[in-house]
N, C-alpha and C. Protein backbone atom coordinates (compact mmCIF):
# COMPACT_ATOMS: atom_id res chain seq x y z
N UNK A 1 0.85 -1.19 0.00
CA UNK A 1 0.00 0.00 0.00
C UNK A 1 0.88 1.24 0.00
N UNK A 2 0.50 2.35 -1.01
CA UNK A 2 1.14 3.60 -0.59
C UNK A 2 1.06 4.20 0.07
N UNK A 3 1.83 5.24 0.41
CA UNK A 3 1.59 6.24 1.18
C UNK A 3 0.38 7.40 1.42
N UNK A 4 -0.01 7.43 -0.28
CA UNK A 4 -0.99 8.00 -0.06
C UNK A 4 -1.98 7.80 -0.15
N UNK A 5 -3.28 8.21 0.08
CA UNK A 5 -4.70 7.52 0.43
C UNK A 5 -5.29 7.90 -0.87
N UNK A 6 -6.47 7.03 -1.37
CA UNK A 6 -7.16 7.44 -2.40
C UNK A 6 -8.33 8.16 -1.38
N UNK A 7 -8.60 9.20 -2.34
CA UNK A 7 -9.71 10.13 -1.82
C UNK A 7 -10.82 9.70 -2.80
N UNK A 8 -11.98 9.24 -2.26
CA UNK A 8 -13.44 8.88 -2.98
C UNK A 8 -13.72 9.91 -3.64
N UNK A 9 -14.17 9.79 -4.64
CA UNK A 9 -14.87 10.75 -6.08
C UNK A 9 -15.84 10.96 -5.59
N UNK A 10 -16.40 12.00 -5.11
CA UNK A 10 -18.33 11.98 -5.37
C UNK A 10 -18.46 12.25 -6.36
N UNK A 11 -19.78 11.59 -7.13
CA UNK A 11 -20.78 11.67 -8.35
C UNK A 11 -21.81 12.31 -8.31
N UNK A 12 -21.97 13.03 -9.40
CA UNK A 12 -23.46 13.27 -8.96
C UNK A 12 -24.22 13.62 -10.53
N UNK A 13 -25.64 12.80 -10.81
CA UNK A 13 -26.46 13.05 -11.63
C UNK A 13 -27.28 14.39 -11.39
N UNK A 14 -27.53 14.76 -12.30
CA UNK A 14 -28.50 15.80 -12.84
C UNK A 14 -29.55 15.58 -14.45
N UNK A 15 -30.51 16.10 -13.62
CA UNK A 15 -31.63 16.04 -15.06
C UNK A 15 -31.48 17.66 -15.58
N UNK A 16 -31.27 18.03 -16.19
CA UNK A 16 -30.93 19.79 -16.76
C UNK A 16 -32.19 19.81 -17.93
N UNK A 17 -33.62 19.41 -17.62
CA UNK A 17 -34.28 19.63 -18.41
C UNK A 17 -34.39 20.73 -19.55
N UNK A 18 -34.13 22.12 -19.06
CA UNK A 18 -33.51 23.09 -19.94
C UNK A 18 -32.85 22.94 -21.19
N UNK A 19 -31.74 22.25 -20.63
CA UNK A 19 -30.59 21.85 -21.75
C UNK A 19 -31.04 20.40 -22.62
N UNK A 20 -32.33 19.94 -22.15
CA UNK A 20 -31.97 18.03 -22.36
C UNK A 20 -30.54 17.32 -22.14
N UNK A 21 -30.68 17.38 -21.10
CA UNK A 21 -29.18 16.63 -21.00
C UNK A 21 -29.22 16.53 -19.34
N UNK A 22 -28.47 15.02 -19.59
CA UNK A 22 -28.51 14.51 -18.18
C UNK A 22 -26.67 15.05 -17.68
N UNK A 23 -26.35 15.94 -17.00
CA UNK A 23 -24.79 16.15 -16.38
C UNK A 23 -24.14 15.14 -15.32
N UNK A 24 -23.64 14.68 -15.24
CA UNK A 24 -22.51 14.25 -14.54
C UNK A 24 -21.30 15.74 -14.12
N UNK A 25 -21.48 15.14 -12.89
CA UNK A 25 -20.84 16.17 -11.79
C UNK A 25 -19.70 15.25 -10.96
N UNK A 26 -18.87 15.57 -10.45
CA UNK A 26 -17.65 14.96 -9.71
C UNK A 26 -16.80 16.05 -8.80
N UNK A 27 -15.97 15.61 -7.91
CA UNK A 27 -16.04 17.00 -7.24
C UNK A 27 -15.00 18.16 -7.49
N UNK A 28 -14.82 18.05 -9.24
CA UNK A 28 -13.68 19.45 -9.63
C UNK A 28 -15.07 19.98 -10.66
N UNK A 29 -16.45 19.45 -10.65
CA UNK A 29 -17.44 20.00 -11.60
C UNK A 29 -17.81 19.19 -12.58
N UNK A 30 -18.09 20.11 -13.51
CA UNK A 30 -18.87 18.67 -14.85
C UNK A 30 -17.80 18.39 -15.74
N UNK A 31 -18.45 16.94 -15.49
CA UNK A 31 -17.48 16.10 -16.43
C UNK A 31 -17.65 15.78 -17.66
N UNK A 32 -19.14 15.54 -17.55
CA UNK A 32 -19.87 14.90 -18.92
C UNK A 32 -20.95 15.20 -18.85
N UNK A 33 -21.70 14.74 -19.59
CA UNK A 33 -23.16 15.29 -20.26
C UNK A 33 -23.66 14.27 -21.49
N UNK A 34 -24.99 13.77 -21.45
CA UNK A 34 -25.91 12.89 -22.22
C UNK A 34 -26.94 13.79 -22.64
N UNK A 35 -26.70 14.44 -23.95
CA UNK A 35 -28.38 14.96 -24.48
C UNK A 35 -29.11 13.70 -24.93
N UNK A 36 -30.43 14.16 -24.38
CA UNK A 36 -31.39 12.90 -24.52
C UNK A 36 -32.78 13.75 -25.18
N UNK A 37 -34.12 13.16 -25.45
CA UNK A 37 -35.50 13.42 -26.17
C UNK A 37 -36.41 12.48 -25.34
N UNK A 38 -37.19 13.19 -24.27
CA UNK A 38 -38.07 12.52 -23.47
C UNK A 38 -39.37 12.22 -24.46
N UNK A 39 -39.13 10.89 -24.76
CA UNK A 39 -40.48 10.97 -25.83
C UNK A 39 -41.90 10.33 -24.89
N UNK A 40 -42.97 10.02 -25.13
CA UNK A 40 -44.15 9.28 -24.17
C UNK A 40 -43.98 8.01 -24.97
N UNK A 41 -44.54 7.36 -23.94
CA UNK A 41 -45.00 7.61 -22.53
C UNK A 41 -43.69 7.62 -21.64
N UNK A 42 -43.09 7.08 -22.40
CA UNK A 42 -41.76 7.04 -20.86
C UNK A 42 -40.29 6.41 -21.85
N UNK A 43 -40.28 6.87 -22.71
CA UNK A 43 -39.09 7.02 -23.40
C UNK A 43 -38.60 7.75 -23.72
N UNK A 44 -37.04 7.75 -23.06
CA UNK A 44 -35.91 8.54 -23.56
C UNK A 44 -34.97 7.65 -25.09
N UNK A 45 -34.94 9.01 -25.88
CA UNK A 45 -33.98 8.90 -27.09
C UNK A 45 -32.68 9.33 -26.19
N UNK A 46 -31.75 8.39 -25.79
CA UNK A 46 -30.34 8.71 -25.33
C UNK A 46 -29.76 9.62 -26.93
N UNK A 47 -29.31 10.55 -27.12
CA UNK A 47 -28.60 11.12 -28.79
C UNK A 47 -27.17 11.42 -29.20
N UNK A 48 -26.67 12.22 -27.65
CA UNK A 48 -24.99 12.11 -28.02
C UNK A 48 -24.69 12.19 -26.44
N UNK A 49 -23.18 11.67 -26.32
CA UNK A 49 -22.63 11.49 -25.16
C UNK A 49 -21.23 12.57 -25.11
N UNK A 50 -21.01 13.54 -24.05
CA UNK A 50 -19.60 14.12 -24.26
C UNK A 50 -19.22 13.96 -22.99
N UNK A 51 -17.88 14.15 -23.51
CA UNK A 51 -16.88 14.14 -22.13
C UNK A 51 -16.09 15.58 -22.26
N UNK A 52 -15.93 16.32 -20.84
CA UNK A 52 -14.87 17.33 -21.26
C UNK A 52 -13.21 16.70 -21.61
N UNK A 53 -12.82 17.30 -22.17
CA UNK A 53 -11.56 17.10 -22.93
C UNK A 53 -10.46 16.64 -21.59
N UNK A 54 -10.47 17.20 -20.41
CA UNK A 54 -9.57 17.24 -19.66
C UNK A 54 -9.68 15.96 -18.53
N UNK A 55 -11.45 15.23 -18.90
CA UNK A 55 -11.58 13.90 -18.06
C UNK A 55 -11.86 12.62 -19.21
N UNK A 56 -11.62 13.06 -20.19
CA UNK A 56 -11.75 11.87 -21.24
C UNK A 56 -10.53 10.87 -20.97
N UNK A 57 -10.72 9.85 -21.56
CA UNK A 57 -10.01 8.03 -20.66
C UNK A 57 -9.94 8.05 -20.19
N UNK A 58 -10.99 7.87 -18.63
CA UNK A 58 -10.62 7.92 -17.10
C UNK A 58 -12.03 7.17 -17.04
N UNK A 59 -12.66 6.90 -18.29
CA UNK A 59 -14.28 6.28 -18.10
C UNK A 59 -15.18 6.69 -17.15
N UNK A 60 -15.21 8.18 -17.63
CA UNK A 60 -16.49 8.87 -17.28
C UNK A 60 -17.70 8.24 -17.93
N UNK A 61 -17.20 8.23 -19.26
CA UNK A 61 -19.17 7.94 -20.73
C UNK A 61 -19.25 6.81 -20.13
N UNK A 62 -18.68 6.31 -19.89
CA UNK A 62 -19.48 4.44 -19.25
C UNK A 62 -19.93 4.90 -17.83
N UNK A 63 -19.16 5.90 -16.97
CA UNK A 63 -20.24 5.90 -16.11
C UNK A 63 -21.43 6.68 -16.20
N UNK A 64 -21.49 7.75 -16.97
CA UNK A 64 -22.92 8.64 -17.01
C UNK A 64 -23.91 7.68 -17.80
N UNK A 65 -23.08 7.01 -18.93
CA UNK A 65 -24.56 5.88 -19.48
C UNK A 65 -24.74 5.08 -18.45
N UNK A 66 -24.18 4.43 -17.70
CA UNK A 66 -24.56 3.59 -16.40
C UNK A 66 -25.43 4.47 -15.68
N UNK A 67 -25.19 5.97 -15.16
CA UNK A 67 -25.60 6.68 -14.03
C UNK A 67 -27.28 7.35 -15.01
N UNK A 68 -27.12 7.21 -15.60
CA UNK A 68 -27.98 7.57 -16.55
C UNK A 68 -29.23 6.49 -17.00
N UNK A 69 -29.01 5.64 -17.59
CA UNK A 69 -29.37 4.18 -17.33
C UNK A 69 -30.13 4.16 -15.88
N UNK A 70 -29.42 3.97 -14.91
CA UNK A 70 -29.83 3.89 -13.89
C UNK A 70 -31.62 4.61 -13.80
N UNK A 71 -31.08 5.46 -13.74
CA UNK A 71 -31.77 6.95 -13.12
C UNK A 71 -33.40 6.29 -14.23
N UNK A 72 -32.89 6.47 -16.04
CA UNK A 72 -34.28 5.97 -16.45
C UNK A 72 -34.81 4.59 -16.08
N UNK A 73 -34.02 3.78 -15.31
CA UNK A 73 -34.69 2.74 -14.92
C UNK A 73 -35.66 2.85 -13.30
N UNK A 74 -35.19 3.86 -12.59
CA UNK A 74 -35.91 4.38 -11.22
C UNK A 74 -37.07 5.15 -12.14
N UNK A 75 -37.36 5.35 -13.48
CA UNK A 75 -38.45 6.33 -13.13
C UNK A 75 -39.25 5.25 -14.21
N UNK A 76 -39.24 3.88 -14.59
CA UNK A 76 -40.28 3.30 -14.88
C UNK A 76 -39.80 3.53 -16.81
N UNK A 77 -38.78 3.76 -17.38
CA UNK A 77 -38.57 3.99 -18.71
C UNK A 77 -37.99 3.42 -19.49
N UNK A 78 -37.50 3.43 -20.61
CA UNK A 78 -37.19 2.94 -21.87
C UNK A 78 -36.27 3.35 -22.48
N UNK A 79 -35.03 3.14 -23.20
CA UNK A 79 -33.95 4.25 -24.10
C UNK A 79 -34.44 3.68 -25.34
N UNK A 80 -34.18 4.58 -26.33
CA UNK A 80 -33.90 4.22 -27.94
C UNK A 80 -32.41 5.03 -27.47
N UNK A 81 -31.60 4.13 -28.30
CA UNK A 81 -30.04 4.51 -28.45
C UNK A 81 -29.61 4.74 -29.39
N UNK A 82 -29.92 6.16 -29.79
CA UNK A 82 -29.45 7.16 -31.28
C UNK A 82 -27.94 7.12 -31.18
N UNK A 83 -27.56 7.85 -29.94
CA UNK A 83 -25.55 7.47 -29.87
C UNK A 83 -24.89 6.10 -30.19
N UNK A 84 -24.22 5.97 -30.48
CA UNK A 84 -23.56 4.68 -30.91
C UNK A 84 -22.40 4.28 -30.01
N UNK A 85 -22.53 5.27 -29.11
CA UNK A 85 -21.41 4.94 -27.57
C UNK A 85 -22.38 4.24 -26.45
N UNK A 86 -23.93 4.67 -26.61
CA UNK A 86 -24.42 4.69 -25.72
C UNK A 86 -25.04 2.82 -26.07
N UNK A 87 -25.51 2.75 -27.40
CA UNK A 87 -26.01 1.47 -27.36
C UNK A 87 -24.98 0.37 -27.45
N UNK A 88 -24.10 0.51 -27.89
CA UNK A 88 -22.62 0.13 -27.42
C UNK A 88 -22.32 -0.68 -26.11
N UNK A 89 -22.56 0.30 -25.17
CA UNK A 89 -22.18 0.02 -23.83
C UNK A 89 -23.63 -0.85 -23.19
N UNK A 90 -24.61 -0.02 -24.46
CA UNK A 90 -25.92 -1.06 -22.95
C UNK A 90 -26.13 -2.42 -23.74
N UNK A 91 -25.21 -2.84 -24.93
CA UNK A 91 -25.28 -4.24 -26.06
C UNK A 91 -24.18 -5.13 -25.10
N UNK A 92 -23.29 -4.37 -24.70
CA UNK A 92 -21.86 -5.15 -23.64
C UNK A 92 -22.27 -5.29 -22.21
N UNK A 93 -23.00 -4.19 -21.54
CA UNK A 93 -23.20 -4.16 -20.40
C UNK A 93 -23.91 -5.24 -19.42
N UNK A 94 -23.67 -6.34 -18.63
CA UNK A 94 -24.65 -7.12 -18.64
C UNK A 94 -25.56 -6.38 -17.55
N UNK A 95 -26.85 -6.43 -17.65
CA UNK A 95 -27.93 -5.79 -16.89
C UNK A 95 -28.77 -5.04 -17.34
N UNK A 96 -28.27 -4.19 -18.64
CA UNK A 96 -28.98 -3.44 -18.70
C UNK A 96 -30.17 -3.27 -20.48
N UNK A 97 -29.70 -4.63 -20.73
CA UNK A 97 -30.22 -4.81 -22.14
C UNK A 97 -31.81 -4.63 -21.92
N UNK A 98 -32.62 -4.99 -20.85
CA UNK A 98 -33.94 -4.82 -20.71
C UNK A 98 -34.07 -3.86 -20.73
N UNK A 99 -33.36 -2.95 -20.65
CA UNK A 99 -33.99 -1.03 -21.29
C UNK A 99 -34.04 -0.51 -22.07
N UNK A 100 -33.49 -1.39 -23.05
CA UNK A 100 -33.78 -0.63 -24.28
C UNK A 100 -35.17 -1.31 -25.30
N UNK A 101 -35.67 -0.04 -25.65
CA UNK A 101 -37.09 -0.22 -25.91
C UNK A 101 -37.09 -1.26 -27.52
N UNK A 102 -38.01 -2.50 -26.99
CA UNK A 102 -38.33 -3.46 -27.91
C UNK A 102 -38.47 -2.63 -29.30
N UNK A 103 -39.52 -1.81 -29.41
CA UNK A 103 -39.68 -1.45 -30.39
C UNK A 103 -39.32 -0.42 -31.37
N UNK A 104 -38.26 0.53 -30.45
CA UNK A 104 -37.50 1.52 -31.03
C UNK A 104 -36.22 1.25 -30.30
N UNK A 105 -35.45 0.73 -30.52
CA UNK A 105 -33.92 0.05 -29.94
C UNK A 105 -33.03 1.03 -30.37
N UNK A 106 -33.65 1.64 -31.32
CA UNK A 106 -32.65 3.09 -31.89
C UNK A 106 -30.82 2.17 -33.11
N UNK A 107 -29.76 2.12 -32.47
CA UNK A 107 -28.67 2.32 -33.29
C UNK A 107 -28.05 1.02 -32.64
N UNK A 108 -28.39 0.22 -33.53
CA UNK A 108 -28.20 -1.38 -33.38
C UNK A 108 -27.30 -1.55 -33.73
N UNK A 109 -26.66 -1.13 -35.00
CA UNK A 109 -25.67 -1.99 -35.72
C UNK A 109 -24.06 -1.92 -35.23
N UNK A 110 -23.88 -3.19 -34.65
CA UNK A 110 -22.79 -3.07 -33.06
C UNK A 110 -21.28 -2.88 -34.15
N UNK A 111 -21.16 -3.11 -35.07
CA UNK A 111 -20.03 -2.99 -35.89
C UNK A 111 -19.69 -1.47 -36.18
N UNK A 112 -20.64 -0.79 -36.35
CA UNK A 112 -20.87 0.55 -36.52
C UNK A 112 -20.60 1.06 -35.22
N UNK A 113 -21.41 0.60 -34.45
CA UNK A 113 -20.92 1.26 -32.93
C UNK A 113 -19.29 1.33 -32.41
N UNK A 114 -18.90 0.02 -32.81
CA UNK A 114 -17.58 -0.18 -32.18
C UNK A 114 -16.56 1.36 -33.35
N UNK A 115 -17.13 1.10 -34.78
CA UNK A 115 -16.36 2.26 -35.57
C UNK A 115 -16.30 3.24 -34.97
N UNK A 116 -17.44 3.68 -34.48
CA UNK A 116 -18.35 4.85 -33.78
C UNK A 116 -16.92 5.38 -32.88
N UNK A 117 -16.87 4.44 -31.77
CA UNK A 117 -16.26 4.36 -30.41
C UNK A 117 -14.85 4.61 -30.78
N UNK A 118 -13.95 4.03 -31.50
CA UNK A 118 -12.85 4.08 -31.72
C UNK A 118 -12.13 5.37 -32.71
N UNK A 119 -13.57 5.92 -33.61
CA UNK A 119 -12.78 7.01 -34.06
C UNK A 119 -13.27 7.97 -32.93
N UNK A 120 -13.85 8.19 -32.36
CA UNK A 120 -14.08 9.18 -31.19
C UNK A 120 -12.98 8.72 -29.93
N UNK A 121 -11.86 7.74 -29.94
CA UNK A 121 -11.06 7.64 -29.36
C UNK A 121 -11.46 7.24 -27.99
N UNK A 122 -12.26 6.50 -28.23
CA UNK A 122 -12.73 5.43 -27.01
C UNK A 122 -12.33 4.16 -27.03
């Protein structure tokens, strides 16, 4: 063990209805951000995922789609996955494939996704 101690991250979600976009917060500020399209009855279009430049590869986007994810699963909902980071992660993720909506699944094609991911340097 080192000398020095790891200090716990706090997280924190936000709904920024204003903006559509769900923020991710940590405790130097925002990290990331999910614009989403609250459609009815209870589906969210997840659409693009960012990271600020200065916390990108440290796997923030896997946690706000997780923290995010989450959050539409506490309120009874559904994703269509327009981002191709986002359906990506919930096609790999085990747990969370039951959220995405049977009938609008949004951006399926996982070959495309992975293109998606890697030229965006994920």
């Amino acid at each position: 063990m080192s000398g020095e101690e790891q200090v716990p991250v706090t997280e924190q979600l936000t709904d920024n209805m204003d903006r559509g976009r769900f923020e991710l917060r940590r405790d130097d500020g925002l990290v990331g951000w999910l614009y989403y399209t609250h459609l009815k009855p209870n589906r969210y279009a997840l659409r693009h995922t960012e990271v600020e430049t200065s916390h990108q590869h440290q796997g923030v986007a896997g946690a706000l789609v997780r923290r995010v994810s989450d959050e539409i699963r506490t309120r009874g909902g559904t994703i269509t996955a327009i981002c191709p980071f986002v359906a990506d992660y919930l096609s790999r993720t085990t747990g969370y494939a039951d959220l995405v909506d049977a009938r609008h699944p949004g951006y399926s094609d996982r070959a495309a996704a992975e293109s998606a991911r890697v030229a965006a340097g994920g």
